[in-house]
PDB file of N, CA and C in Angstrom:
ATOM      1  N   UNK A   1      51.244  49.580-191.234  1.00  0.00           N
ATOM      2  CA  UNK A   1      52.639  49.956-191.089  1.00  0.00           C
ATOM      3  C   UNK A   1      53.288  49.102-189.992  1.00  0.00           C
ATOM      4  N   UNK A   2      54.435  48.811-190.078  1.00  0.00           N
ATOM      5  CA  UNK A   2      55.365  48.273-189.097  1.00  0.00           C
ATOM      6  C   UNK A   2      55.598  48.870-188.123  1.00  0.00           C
ATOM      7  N   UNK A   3      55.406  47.917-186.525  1.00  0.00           N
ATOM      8  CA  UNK A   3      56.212  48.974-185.184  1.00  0.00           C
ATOM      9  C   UNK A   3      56.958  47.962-184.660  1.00  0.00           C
ATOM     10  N   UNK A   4      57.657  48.671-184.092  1.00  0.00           N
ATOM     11  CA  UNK A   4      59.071  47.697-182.930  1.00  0.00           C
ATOM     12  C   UNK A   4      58.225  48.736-181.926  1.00  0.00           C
ATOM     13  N   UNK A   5      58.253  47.545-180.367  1.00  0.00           N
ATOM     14  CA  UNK A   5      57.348  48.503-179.398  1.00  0.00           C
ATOM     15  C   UNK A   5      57.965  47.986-178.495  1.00  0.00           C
ATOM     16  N   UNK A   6      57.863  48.534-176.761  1.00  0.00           N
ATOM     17  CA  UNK A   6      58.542  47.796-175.869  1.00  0.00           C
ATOM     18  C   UNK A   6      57.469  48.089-174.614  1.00  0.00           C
ATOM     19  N   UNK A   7      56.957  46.609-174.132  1.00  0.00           N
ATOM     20  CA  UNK A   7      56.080  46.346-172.839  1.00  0.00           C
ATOM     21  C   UNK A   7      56.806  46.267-171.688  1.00  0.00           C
ATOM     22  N   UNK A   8      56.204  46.729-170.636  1.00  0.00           N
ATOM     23  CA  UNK A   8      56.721  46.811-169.028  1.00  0.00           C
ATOM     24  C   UNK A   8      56.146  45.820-168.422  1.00  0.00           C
ATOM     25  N   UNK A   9      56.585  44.582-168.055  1.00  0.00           N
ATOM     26  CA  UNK A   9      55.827  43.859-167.672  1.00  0.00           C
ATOM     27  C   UNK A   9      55.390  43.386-166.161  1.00  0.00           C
ATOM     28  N   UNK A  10      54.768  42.934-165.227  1.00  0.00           N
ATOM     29  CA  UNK A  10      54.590  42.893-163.744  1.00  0.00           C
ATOM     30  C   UNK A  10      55.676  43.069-163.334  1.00  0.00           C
ATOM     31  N   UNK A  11      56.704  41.947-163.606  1.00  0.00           N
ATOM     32  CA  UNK A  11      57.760  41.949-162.564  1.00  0.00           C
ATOM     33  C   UNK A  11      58.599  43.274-163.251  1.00  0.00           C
ATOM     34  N   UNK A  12      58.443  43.827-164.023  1.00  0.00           N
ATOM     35  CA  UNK A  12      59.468  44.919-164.341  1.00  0.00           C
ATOM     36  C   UNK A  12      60.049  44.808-165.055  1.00  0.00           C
ATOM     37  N   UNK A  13      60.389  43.635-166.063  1.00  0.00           N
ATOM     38  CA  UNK A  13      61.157  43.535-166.724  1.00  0.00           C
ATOM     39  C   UNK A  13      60.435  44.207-168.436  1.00  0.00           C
ATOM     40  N   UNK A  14      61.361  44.040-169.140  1.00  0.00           N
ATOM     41  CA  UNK A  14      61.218  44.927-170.204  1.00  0.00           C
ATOM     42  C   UNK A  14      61.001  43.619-171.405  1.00  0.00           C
ATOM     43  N   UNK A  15      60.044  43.816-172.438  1.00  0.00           N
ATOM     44  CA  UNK A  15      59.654  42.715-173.976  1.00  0.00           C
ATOM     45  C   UNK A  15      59.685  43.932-174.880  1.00  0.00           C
ATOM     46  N   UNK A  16      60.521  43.054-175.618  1.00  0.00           N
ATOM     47  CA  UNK A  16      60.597  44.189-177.118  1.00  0.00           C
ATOM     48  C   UNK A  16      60.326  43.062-178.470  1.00  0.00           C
ATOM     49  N   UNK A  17      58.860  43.635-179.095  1.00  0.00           N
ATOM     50  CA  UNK A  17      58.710  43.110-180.032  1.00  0.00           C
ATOM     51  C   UNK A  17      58.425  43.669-181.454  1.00  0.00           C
ATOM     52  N   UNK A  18      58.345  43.548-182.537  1.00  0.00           N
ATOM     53  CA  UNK A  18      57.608  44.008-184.173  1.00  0.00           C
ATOM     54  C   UNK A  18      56.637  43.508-184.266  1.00  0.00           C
ATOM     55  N   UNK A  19      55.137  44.179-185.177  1.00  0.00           N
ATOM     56  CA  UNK A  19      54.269  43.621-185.481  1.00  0.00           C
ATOM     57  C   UNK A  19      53.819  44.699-186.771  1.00  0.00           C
ATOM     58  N   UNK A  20      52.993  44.416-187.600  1.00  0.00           N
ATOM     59  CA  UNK A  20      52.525  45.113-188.721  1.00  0.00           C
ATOM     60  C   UNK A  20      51.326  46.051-188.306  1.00  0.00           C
ATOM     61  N   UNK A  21      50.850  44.886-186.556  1.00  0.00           N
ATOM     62  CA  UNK A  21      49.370  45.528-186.214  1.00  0.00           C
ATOM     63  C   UNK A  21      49.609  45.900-185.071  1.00  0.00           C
ATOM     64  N   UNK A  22      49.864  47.068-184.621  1.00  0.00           N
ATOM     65  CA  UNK A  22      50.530  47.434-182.785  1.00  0.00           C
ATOM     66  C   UNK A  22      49.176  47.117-182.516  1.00  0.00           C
ATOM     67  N   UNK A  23      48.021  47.415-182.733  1.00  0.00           N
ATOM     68  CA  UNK A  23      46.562  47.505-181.326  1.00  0.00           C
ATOM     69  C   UNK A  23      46.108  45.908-181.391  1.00  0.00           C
ATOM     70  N   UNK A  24      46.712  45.225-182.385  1.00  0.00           N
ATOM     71  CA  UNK A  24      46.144  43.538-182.505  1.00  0.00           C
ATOM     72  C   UNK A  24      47.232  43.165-181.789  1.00  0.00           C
ATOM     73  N   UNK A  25      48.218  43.345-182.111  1.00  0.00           N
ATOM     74  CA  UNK A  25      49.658  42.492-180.810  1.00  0.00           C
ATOM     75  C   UNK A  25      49.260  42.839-179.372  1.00  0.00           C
ATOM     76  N   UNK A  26      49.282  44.281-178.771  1.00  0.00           N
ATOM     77  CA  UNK A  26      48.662  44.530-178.087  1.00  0.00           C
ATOM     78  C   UNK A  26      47.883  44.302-177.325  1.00  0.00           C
ATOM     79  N   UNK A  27      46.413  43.718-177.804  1.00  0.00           N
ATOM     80  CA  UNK A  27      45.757  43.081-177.166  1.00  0.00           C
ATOM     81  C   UNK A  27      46.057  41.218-177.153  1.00  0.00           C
ATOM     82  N   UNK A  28      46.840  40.811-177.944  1.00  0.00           N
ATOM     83  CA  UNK A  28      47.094  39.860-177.928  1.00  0.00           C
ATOM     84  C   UNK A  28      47.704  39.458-176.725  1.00  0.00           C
ATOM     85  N   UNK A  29      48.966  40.527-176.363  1.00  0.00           N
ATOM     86  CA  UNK A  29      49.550  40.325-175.394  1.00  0.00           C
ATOM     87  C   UNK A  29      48.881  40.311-174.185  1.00  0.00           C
ATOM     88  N   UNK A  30      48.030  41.609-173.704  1.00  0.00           N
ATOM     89  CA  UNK A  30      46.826  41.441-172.678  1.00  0.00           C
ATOM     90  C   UNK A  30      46.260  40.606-172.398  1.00  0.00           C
ATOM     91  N   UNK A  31      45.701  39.559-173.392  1.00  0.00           N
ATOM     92  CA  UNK A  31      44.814  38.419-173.407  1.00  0.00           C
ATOM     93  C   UNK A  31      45.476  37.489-173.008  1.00  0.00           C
ATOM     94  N   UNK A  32      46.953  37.501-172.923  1.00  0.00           N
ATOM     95  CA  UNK A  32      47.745  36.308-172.542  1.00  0.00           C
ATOM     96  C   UNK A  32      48.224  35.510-174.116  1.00  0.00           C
ATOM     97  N   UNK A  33      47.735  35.739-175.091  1.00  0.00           N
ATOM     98  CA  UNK A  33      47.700  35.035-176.462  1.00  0.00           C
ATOM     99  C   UNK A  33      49.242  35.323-177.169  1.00  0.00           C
ATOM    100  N   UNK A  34      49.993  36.180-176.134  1.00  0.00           N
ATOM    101  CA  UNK A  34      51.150  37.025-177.012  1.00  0.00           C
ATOM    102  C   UNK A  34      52.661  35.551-177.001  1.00  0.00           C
ATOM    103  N   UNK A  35      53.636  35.831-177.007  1.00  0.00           N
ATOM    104  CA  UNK A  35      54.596  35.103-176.479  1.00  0.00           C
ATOM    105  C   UNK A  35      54.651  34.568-175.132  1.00  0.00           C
ATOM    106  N   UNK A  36      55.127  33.293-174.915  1.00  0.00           N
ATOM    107  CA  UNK A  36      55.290  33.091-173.334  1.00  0.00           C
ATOM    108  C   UNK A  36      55.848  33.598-172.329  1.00  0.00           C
ATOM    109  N   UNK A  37      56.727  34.698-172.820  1.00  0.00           N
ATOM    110  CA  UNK A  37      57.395  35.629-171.977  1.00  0.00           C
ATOM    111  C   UNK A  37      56.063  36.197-171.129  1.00  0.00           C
ATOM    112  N   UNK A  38      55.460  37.156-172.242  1.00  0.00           N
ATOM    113  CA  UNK A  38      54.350  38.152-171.769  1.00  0.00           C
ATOM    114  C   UNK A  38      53.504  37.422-170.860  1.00  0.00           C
ATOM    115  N   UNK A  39      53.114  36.352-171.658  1.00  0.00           N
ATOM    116  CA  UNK A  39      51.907  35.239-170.352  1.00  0.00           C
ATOM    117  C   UNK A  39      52.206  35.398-169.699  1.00  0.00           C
ATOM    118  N   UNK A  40      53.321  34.882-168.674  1.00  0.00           N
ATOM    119  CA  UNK A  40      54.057  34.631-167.633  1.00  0.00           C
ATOM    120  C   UNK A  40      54.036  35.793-166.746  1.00  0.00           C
ATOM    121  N   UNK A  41      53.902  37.378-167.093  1.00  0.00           N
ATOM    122  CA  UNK A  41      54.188  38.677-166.747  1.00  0.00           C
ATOM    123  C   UNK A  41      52.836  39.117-167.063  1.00  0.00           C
ATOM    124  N   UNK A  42      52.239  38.775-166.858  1.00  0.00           N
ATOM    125  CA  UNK A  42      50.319  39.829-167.298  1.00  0.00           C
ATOM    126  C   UNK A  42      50.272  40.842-165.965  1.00  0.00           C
ATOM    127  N   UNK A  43      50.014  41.652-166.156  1.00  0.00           N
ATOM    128  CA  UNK A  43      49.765  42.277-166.874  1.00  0.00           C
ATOM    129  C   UNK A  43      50.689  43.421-167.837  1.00  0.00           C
ATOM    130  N   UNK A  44      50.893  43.421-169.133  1.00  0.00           N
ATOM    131  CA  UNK A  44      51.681  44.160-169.342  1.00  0.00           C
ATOM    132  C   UNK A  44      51.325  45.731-169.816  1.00  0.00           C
ATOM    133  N   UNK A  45      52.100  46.732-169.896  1.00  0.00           N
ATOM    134  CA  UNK A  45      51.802  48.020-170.474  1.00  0.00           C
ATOM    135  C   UNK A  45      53.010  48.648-171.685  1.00  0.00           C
ATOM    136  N   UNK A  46      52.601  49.004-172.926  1.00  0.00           N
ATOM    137  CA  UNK A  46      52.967  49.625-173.860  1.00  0.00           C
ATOM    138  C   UNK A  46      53.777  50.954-173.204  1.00  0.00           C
ATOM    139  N   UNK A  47      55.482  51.184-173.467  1.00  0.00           N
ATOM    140  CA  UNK A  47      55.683  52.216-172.851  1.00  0.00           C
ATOM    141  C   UNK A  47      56.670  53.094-173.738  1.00  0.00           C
ATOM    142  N   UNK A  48      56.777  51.902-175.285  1.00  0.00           N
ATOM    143  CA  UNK A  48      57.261  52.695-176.050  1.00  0.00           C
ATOM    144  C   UNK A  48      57.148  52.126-177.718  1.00  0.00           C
ATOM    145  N   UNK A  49      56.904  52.950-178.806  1.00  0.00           N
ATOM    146  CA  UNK A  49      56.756  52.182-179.428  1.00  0.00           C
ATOM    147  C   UNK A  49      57.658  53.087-180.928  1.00  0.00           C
ATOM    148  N   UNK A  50      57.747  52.892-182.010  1.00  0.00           N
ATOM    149  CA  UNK A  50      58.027  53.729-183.137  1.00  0.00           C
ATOM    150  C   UNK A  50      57.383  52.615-184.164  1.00  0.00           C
ATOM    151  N   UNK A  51      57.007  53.387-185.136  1.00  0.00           N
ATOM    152  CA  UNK A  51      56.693  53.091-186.896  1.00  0.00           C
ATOM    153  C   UNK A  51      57.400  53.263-187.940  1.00  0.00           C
ATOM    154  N   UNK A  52      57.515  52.271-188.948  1.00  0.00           N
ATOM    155  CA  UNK A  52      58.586  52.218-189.877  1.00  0.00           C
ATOM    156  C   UNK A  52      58.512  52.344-190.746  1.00  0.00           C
ATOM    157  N   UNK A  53      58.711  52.210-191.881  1.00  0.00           N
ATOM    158  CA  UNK A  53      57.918  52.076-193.506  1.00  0.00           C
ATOM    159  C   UNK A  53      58.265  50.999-194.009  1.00  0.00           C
ATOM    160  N   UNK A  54      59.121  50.102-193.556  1.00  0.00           N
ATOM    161  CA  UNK A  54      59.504  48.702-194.211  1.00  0.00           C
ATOM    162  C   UNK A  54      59.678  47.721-192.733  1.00  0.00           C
ATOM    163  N   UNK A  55      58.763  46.492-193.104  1.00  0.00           N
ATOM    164  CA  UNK A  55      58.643  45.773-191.947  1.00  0.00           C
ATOM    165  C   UNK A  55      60.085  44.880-191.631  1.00  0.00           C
ATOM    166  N   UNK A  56      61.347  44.917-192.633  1.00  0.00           N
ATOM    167  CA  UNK A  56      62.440  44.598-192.326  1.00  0.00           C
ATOM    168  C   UNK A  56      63.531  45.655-191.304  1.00  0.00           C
ATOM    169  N   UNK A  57      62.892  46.636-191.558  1.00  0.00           N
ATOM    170  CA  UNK A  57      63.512  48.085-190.607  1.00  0.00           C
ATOM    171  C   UNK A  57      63.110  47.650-189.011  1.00  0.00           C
ATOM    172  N   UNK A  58      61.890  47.788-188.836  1.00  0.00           N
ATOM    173  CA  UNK A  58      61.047  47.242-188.372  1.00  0.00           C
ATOM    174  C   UNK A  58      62.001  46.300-186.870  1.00  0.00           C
ATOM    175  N   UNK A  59      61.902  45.090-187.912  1.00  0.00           N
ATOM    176  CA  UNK A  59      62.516  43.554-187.296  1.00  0.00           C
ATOM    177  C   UNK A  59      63.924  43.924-186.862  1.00  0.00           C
ATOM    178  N   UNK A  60      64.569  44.548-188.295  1.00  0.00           N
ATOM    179  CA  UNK A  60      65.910  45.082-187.543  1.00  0.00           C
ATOM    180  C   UNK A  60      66.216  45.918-186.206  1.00  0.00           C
ATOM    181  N   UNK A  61      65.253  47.002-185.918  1.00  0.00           N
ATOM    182  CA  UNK A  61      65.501  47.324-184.597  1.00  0.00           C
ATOM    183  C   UNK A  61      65.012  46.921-183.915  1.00  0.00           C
ATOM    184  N   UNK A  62      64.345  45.766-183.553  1.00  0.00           N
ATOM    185  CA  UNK A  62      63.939  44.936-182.825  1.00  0.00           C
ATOM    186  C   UNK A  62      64.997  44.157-182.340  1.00  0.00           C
ATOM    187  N   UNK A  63      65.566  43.519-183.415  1.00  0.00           N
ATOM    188  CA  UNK A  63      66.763  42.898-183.329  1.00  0.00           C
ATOM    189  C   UNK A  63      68.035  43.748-182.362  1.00  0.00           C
ATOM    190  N   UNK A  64      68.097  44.746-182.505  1.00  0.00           N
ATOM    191  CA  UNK A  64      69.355  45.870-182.318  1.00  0.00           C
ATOM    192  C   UNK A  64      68.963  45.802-180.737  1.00  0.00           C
ATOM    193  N   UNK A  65      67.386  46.464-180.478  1.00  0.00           N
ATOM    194  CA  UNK A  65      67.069  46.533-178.947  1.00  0.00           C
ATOM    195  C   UNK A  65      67.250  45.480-178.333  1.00  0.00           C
ATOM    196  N   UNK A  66      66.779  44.288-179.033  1.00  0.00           N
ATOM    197  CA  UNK A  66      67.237  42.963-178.169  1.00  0.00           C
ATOM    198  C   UNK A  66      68.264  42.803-176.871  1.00  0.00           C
ATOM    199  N   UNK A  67      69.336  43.476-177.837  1.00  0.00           N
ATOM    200  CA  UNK A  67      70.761  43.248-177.241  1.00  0.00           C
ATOM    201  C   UNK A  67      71.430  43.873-176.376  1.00  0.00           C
ATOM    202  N   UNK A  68      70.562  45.542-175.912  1.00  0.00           N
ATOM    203  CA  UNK A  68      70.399  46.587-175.396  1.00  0.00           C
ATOM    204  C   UNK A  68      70.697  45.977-173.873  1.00  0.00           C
ATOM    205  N   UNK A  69      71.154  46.608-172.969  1.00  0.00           N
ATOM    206  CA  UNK A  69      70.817  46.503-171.490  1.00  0.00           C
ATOM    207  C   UNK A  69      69.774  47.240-170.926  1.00  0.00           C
ATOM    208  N   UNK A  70      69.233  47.312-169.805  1.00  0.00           N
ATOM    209  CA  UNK A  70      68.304  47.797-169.533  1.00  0.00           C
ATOM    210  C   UNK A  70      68.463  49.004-169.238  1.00  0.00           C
ATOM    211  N   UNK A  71      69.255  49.441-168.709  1.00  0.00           N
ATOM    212  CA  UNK A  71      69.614  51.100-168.897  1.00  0.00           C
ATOM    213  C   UNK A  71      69.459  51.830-170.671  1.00  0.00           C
ATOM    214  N   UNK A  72      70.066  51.139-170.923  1.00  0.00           N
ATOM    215  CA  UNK A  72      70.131  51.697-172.383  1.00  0.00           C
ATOM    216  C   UNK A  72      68.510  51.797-172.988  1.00  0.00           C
ATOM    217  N   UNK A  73      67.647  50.597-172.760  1.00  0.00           N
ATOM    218  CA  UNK A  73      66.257  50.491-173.083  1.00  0.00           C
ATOM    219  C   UNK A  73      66.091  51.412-172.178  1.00  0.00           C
ATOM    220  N   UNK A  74      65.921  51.851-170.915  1.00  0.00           N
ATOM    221  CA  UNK A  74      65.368  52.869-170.168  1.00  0.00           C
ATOM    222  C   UNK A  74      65.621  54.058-170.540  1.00  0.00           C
ATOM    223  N   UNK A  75      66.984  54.684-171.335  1.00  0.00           N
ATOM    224  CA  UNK A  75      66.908  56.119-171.917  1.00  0.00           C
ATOM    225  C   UNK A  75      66.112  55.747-172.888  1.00  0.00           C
ATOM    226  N   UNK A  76      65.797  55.232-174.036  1.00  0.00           N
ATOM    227  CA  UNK A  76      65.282  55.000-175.192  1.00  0.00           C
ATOM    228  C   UNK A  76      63.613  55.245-174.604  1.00  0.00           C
ATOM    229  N   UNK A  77      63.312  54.349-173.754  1.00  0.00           N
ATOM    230  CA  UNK A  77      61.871  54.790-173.455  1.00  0.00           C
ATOM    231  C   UNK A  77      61.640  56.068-172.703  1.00  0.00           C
ATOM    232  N   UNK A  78      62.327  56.817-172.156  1.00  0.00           N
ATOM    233  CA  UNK A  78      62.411  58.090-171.719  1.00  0.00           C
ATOM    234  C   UNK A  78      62.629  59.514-172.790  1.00  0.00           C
ATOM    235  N   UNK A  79      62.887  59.153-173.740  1.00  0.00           N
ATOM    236  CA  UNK A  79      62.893  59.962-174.775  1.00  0.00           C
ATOM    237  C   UNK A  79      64.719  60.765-174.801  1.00  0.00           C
ATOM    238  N   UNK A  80      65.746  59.887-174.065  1.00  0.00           N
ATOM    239  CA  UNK A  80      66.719  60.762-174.232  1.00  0.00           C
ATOM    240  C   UNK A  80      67.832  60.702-175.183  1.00  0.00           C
ATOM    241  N   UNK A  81      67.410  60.606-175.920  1.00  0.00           N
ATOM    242  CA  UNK A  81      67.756  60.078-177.435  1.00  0.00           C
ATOM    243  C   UNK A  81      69.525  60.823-177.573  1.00  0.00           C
ATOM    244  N   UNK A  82      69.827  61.543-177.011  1.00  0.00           N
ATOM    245  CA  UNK A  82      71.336  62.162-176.521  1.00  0.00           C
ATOM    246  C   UNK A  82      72.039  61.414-175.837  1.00  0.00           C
ATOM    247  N   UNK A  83      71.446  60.872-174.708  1.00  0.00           N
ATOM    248  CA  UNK A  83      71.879  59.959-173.683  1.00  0.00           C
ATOM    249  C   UNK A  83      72.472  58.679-174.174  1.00  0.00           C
ATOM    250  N   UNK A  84      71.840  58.352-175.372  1.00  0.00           N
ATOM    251  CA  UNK A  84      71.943  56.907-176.136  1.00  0.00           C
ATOM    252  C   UNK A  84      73.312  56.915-176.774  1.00  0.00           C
ATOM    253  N   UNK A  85      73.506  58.242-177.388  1.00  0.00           N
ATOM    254  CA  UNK A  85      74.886  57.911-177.985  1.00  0.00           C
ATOM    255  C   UNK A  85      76.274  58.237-177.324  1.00  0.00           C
ATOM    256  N   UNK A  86      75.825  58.372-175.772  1.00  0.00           N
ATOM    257  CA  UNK A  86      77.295  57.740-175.103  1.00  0.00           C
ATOM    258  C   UNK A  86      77.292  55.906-174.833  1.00  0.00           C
ATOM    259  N   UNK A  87      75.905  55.360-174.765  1.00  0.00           N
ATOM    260  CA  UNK A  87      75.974  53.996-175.050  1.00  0.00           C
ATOM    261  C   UNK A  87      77.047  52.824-175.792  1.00  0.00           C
ATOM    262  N   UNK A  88      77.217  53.284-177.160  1.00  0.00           N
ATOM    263  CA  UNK A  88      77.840  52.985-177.810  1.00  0.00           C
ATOM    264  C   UNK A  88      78.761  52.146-176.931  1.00  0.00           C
ATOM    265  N   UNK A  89      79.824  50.661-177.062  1.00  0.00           N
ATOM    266  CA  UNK A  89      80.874  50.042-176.859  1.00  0.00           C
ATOM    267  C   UNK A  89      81.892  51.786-177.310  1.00  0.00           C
ATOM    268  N   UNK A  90      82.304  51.428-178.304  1.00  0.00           N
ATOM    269  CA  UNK A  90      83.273  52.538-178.584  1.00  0.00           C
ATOM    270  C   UNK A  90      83.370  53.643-177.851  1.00  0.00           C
ATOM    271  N   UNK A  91      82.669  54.266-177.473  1.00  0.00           N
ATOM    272  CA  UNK A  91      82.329  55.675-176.829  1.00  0.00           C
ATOM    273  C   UNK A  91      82.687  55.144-175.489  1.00  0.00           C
ATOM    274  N   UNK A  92      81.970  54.665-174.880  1.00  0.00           N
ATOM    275  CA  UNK A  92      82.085  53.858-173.386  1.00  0.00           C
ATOM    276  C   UNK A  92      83.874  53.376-173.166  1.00  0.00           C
ATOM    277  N   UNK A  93      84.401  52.661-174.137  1.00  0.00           N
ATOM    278  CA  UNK A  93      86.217  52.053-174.358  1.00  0.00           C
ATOM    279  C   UNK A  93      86.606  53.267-174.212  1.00  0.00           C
ATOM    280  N   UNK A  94      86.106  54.477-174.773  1.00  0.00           N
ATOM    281  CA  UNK A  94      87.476  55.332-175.188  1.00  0.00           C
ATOM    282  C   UNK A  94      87.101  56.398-174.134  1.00  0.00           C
ATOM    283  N   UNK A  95      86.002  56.606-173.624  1.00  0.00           N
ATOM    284  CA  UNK A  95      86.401  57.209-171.913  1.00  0.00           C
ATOM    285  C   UNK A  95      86.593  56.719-171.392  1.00  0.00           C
ATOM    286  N   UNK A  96      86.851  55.448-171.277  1.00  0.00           N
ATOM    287  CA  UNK A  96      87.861  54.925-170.186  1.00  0.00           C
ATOM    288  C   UNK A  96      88.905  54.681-170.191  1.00  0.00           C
ATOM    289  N   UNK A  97      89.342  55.253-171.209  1.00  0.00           N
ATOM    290  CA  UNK A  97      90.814  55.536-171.639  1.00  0.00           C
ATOM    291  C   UNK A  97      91.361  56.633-171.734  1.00  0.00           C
ATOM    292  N   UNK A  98      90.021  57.672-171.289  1.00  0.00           N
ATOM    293  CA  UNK A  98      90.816  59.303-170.854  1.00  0.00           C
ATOM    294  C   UNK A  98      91.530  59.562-169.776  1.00  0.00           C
ATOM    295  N   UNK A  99      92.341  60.181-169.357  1.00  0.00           N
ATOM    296  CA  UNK A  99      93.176  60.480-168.102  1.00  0.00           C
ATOM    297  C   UNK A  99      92.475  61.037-167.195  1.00  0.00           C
TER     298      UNK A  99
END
C-alpha cells in the first residue's frame, strides 16, 4: 500500500515523502541511502505517516504537504486535524477582514 510520511530530522527541520514500502524507505533513509536532504540531517525519525489505496493519492498529498508551512505540518503531525481547517488562505483572508 501507499504512504505519504513525514521525518524530523537533526536540525529540526521537517521531509515529507511517498513510498509503496514505508519500513524499506525508512530504513533507507537511516542508512543515509534516502534523498540528499535526509543524508545531510541523519539522524532522522518517522513522526507521521498515513496509507492510501492508490499510490497517485498517495503522491498527491505529498505534493499538497510540500507546500504546507511548518506550523501547519506541526498541527498535522500532532493530530489536530480541527486546527488545520483554519489554515486554509481563504479562512485566514476572511478573518482578517472581520471587525
Amino acid at each position: 500500500m501507499p504512504f505519504v510520511y513525514i521525518l524530523t530530522c537533526s536540525d529540526g527541520s521537517y521531509y515529507t515523502g511517498s513510498t509503496i514500502d514505508l519500513v524499506y524507505r525508512l530504513a533507507q533513509h537511516s542508512h543515509g541511502e534516502g534523498g540528499d536532504y535526509t543524508r545531510r540531517r541523519l539522524p532522522v525519525e518517522l513522526v507521521w505517516y498515513s496509507e492510501f489505496a492508490r499510490i497517485d493519492d498517495a503522491f498527491g498529498w505529498e505534493r499538497r504537504i510540500h507546500g504546507w508551512s511548518r506550523a501547519k505540518k506541526q498541527l498535522l503531525i500532532d493530530g489536530n486535524y480541527e486546527g488545520l481547517r483554519g489554515w486554509s488562505v481563504r479562512q485566514r483572508q476572511s478573518k482578517k477582514s472581520e471587525p
